[in-house]
N, C-alpha and C. Protein backbone atom coordinates (compact mmCIF):
# COMPACT_ATOMS: atom_id res chain seq x y z
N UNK A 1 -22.42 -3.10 -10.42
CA UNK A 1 -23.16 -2.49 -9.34
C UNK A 1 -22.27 -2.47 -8.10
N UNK A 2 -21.85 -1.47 -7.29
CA UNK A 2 -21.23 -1.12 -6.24
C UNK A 2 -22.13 -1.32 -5.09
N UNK A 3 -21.36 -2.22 -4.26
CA UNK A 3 -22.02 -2.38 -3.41
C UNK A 3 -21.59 -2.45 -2.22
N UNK A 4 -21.37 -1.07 -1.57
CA UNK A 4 -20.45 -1.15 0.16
C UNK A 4 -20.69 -1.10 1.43
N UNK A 5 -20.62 -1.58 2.38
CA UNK A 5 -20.88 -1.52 3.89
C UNK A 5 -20.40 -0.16 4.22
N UNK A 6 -21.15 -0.18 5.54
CA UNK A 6 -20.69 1.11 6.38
C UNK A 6 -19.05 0.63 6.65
N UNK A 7 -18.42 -0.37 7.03
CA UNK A 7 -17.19 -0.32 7.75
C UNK A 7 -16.23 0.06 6.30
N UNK A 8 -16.59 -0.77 5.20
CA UNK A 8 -16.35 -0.18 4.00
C UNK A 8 -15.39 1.28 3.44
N UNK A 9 -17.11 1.85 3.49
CA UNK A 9 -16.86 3.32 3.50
C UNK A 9 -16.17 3.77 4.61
N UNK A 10 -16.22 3.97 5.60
CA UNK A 10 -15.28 4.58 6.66
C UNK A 10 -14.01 3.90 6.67
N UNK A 11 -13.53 2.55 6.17
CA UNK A 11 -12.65 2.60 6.22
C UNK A 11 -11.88 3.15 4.69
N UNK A 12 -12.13 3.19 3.86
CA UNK A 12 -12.01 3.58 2.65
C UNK A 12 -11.89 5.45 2.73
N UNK A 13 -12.72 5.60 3.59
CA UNK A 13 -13.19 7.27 4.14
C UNK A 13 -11.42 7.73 4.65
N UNK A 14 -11.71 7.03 5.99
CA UNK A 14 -10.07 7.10 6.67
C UNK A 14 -8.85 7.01 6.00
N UNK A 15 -8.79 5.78 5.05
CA UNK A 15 -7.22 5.58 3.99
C UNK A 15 -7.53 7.31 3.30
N UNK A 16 -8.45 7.19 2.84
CA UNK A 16 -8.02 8.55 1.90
C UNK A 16 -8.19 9.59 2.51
N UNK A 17 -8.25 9.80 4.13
CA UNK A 17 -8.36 11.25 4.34
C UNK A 17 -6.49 11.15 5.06
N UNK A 18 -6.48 9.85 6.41
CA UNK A 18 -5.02 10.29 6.97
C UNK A 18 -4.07 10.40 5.56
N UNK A 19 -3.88 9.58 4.63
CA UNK A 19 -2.83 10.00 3.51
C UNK A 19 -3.05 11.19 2.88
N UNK A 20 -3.31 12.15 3.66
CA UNK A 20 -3.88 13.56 2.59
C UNK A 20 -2.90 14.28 3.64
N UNK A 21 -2.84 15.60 2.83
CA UNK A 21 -1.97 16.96 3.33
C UNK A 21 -2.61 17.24 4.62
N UNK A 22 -3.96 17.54 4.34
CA UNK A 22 -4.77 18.17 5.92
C UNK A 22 -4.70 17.17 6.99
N UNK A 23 -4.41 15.65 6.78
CA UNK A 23 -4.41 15.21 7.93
C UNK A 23 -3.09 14.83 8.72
N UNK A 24 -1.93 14.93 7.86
CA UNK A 24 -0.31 15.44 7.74
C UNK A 24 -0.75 17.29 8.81
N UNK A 25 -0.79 18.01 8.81
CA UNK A 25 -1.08 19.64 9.44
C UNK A 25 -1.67 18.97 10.45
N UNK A 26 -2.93 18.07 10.56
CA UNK A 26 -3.42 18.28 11.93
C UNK A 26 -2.59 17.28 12.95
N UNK A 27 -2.14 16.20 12.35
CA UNK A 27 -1.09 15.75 13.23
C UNK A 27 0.18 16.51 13.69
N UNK A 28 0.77 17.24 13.02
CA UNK A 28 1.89 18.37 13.16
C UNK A 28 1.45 19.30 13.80
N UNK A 29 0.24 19.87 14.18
CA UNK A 29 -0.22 20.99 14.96
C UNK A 29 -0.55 20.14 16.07
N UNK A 30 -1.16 19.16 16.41
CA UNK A 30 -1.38 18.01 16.96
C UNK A 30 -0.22 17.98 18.40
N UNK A 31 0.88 17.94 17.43
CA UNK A 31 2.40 17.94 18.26
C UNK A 31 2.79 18.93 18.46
N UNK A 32 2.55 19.98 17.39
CA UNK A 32 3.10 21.35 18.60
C UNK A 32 2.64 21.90 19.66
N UNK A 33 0.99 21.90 19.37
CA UNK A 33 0.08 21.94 20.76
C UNK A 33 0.66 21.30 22.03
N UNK A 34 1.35 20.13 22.06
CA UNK A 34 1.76 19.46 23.17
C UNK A 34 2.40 19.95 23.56
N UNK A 35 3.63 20.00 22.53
CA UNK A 35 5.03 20.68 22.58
C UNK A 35 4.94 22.01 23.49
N UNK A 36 3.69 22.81 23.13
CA UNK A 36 3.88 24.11 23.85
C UNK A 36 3.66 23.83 25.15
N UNK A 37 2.01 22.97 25.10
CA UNK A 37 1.85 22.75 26.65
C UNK A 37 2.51 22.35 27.70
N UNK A 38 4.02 21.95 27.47
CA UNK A 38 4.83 20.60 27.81
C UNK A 38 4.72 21.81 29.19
N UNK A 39 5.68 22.93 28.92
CA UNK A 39 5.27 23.98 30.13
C UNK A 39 4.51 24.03 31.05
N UNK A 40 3.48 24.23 30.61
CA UNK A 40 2.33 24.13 31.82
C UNK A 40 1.83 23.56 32.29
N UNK A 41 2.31 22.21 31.90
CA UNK A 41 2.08 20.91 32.55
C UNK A 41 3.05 20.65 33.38
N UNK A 42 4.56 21.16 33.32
CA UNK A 42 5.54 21.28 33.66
C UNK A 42 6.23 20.02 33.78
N UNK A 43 5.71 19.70 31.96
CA UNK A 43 6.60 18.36 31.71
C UNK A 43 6.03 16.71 32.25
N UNK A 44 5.14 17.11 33.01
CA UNK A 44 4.32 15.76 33.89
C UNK A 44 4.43 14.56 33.04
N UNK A 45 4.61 13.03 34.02
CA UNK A 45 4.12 12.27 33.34
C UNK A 45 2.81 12.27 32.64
N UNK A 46 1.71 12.90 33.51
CA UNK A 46 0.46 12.97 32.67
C UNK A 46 0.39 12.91 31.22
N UNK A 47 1.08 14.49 31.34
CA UNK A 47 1.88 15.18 29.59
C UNK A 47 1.81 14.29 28.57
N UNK A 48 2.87 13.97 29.21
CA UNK A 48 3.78 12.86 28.39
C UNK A 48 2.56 11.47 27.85
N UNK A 49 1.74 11.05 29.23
CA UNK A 49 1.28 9.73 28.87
C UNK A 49 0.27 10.18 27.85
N UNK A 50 -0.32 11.41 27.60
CA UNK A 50 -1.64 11.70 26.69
C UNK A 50 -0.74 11.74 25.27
N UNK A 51 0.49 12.29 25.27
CA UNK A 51 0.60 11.42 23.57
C UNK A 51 1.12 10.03 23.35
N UNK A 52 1.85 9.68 24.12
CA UNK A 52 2.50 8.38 23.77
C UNK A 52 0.56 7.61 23.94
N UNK A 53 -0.37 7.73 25.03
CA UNK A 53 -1.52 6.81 24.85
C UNK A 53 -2.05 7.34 23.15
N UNK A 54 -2.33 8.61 23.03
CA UNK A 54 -2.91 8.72 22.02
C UNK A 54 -2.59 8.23 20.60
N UNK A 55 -0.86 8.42 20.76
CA UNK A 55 -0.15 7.63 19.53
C UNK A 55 -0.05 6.24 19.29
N UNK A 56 -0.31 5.53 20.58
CA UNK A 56 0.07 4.15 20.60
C UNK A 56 -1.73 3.51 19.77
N UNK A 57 -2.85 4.53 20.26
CA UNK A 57 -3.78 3.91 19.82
C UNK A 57 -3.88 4.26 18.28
N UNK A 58 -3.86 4.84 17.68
CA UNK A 58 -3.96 5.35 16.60
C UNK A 58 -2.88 4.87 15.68
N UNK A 59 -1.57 4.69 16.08
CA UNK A 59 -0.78 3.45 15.30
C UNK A 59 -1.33 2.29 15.06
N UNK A 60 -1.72 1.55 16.18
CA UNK A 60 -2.49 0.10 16.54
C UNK A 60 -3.59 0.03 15.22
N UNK A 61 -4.28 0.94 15.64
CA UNK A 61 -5.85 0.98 14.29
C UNK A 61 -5.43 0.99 13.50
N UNK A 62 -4.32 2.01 13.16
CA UNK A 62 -3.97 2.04 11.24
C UNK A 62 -3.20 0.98 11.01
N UNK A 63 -2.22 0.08 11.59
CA UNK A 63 -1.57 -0.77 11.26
C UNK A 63 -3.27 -1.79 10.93
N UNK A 64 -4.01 -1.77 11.32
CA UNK A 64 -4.69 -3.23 10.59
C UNK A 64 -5.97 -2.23 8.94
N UNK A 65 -6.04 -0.81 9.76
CA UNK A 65 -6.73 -0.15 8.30
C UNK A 65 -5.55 -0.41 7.07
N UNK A 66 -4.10 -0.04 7.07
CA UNK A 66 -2.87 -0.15 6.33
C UNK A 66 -3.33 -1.58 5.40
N UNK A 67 -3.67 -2.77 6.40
CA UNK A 67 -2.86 -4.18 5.92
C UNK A 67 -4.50 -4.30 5.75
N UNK A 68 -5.64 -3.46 5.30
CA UNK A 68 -7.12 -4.37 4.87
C UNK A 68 -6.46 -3.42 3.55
N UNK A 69 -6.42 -2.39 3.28
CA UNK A 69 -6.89 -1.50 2.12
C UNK A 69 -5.27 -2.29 1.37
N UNK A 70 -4.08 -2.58 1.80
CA UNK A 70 -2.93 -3.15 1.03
C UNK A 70 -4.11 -4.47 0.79
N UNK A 71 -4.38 -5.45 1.28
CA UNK A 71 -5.42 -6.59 0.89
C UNK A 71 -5.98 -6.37 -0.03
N UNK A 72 -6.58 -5.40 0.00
CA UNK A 72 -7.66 -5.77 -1.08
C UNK A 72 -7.08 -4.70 -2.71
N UNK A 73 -6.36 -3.56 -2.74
CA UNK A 73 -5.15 -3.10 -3.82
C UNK A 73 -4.55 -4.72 -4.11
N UNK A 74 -4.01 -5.43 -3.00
CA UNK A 74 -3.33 -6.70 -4.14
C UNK A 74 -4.30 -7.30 -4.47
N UNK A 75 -5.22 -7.69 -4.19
CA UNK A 75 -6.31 -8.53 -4.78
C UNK A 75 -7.04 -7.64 -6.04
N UNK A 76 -6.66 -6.48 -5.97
CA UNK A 76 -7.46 -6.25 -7.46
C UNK A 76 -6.53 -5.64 -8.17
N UNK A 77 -5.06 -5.74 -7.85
CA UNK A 77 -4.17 -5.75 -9.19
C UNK A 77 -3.98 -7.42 -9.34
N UNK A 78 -4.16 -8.30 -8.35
CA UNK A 78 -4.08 -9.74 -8.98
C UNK A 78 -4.49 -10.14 -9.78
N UNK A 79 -6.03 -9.80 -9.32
CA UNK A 79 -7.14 -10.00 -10.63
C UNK A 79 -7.00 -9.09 -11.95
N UNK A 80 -6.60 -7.89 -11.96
CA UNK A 80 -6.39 -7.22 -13.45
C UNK A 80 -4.89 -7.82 -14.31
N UNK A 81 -4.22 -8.85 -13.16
CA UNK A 81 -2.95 -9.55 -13.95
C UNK A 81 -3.46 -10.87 -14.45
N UNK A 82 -4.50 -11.25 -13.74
CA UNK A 82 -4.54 -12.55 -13.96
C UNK A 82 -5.69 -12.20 -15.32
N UNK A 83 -6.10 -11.13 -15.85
CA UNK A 83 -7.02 -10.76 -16.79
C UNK A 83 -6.20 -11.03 -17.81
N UNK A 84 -5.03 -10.25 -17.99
CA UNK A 84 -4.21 -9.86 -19.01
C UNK A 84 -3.83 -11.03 -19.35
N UNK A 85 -3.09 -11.92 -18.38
CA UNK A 85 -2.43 -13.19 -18.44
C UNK A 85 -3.79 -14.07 -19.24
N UNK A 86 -4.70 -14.20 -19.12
CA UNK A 86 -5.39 -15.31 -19.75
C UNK A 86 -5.99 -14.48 -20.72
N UNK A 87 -5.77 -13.45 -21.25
CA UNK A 87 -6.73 -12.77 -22.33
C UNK A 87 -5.30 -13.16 -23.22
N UNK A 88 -4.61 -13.19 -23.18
CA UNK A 88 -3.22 -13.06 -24.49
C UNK A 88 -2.68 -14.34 -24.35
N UNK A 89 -2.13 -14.45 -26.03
CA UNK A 89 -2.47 -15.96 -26.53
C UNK A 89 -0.68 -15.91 -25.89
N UNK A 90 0.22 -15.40 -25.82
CA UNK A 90 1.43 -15.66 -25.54
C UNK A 90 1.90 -16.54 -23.92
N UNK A 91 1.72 -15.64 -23.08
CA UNK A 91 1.56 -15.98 -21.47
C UNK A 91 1.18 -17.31 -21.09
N UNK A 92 1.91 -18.44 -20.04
CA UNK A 92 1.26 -19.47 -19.88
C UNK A 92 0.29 -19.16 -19.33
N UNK A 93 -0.91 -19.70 -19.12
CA UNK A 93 -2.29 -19.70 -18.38
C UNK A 93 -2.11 -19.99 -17.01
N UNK A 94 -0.99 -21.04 -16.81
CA UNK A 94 -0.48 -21.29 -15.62
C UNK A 94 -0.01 -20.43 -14.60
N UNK A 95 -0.40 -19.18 -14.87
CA UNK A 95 0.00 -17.94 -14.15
C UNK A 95 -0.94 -17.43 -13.36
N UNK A 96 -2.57 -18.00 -13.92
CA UNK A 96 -2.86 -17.21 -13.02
C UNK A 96 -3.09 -17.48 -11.64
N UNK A 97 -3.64 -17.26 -10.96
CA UNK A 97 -3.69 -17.16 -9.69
C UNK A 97 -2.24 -17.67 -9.19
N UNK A 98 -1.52 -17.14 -9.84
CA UNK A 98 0.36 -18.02 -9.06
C UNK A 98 0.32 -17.25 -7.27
N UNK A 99 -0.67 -16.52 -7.20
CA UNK A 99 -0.56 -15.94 -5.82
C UNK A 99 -1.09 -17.05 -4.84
N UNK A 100 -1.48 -17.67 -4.94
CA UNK A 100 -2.31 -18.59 -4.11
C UNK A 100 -0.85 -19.76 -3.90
N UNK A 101 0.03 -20.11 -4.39
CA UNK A 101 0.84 -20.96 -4.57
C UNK A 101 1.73 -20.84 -3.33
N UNK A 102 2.33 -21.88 -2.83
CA UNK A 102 3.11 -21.84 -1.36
C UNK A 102 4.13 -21.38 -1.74
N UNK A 103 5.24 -21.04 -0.82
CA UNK A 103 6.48 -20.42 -0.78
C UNK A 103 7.37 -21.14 -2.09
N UNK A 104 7.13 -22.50 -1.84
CA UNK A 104 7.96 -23.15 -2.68
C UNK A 104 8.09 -23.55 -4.06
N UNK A 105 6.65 -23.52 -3.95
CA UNK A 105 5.96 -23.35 -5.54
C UNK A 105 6.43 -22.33 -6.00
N UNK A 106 6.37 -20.92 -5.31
CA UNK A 106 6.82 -19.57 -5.94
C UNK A 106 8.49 -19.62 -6.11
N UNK A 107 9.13 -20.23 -5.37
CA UNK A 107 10.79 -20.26 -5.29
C UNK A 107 10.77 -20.70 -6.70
N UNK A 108 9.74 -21.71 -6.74
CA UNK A 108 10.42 -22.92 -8.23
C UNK A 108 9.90 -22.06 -9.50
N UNK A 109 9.02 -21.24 -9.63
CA UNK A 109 8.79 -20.74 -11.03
C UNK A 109 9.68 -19.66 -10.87
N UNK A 110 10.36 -19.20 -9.83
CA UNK A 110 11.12 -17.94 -9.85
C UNK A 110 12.74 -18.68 -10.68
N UNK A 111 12.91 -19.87 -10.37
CA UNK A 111 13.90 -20.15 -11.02
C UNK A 111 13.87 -20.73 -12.92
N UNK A 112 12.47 -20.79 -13.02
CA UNK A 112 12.17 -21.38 -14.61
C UNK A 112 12.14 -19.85 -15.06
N UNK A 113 11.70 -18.49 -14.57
CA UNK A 113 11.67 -17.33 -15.09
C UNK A 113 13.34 -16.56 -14.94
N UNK A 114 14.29 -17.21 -13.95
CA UNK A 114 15.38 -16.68 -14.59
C UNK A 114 15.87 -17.70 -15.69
N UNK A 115 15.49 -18.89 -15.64
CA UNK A 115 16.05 -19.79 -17.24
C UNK A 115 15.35 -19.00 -18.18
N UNK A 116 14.21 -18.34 -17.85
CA UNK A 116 13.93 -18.04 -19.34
C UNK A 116 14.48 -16.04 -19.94
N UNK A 117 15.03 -15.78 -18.57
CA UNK A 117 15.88 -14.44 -18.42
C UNK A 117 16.88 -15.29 -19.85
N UNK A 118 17.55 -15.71 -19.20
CA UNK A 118 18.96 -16.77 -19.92
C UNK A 118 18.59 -16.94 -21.07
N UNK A 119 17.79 -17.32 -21.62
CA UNK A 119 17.07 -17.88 -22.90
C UNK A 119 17.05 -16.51 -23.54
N UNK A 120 16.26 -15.68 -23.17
CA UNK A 120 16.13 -14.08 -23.63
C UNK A 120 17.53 -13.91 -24.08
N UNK A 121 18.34 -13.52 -22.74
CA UNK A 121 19.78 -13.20 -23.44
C UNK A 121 20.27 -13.62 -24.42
N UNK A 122 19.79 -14.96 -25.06
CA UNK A 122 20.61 -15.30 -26.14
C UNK A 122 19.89 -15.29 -27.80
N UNK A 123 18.65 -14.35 -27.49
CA UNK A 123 18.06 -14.00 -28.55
C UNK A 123 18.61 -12.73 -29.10
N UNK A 124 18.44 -12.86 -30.56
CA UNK A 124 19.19 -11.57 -31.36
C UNK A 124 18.19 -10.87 -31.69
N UNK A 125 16.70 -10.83 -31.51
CA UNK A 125 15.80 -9.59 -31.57
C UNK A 125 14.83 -9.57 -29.49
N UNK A 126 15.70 -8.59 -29.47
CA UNK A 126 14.82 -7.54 -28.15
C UNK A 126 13.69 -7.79 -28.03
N UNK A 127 12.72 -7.78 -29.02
CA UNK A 127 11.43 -7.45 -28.76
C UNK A 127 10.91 -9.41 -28.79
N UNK A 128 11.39 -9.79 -29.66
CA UNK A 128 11.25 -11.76 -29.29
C UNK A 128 10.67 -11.63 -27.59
N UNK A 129 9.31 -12.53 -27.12
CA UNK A 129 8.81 -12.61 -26.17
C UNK A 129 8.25 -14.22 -26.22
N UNK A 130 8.30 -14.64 -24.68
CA UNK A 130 8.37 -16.37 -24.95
C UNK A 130 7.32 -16.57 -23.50
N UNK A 131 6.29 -17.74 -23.36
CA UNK A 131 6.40 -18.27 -22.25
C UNK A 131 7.44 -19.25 -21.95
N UNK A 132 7.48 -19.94 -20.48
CA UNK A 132 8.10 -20.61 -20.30
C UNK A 132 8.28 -21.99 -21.04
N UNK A 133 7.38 -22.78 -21.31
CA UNK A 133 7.32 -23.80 -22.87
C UNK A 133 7.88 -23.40 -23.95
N UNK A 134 6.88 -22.29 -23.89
CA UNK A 134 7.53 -21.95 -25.22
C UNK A 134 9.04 -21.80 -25.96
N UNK A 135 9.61 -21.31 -25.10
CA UNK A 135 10.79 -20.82 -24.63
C UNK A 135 11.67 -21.84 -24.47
N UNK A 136 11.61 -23.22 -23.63
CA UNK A 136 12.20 -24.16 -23.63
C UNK A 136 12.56 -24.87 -25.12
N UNK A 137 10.58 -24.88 -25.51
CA UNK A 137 10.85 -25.99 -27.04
C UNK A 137 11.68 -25.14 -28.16
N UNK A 138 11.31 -23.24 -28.26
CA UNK A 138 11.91 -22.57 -29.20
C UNK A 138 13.22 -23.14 -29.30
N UNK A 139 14.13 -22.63 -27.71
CA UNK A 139 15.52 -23.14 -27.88
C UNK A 139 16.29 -24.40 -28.12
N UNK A 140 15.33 -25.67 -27.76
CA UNK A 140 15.89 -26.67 -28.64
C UNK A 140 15.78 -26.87 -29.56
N UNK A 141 14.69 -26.38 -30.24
CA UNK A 141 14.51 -26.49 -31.98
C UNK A 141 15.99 -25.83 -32.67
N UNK A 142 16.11 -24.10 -32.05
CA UNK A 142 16.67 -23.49 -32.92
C UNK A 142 18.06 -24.12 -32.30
N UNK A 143 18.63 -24.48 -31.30
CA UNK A 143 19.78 -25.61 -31.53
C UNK A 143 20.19 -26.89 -31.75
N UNK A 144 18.75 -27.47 -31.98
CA UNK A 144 18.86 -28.51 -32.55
C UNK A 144 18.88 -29.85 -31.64
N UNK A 145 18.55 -29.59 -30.47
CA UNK A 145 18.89 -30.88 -29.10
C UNK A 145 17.48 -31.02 -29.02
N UNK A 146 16.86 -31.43 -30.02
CA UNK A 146 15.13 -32.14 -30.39
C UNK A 146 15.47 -33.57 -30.96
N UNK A 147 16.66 -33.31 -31.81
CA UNK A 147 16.66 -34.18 -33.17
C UNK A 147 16.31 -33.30 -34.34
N UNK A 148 15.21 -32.25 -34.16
CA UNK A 148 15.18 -31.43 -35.25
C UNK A 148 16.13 -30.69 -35.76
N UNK A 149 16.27 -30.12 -37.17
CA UNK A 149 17.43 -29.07 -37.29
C UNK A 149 16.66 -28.21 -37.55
N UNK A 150 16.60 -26.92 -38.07
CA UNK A 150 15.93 -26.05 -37.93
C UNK A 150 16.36 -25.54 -39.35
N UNK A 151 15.07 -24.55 -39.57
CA UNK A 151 15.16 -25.08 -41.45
C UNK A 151 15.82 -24.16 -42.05
């Protein structure tokens, strides 16, 4: 069940109308209109201050419409990763929500996912896919730094 506020919709309204062609033309006619008037204004600060005010406000608004509608796109490709990640038996589980994790937390699995880049490289089938465990115990088995030999 969908369920949206007025600020919602209008802001949802706004992302999808300024990223459109027609609202690209009315800003460009927008500026030539000025452009022509610049003349008969004869260049005035006035002139001048009615676009730089008009641009400065209309930047201002979309920079925080930009960073709600980017918010909530990452929050619902997070959640359709963190779906995938716990629906399949391969993937650690430990993945999901890795967004919530501090800078440093993220530094440190960024370095267990290039060990397991490394690990990849030294597999002789391409399509072979590992979590990070997995991946660790595979490669000591198949070289043997378990105690196991491998059969």
């Amino acid at each position: 069940m969908k369920k949206t506020g007025f600020f919602e919709k209008m802001a949802h309204y706004a992302t999808t109308f300024t990223g459109s062609t027609p609202a690209f033309i009315i800003a460009f006619f927008v500026i030539i209109i000025w452009l022509v008037t610049g003349p008969i204004f004869n260049f005035s600060d006035t002139w001048q201050l009615v676009i730089n005010t008009g641009t400065t406000i209309i930047t201002f608004l979309m920079v925080f419409l930009i960073q709600r509608t980017q918010n909530k796109d990452s929050k619902a490709v997070h959640l359709k990763l963190n779906e995938l990640v716990a629906s399949l038996q391969g993937p650690s589980n430990r993945m999901v929500d890795v967004e919530d994790l501090s800078e440093d937390e993220l530094d440190l699995l960024a370095v267990y996912y290039k060990h397991l880049a490394a690990l990849a490289r030294t597999e002789k089938d391409l399509s072979v896919s590992h979590s990070i465990d997995g991946a660790q115990k595979l490669h000591k088995f198949k070289h043997g730094l378990n105690g196991n030999k491998p059969a």
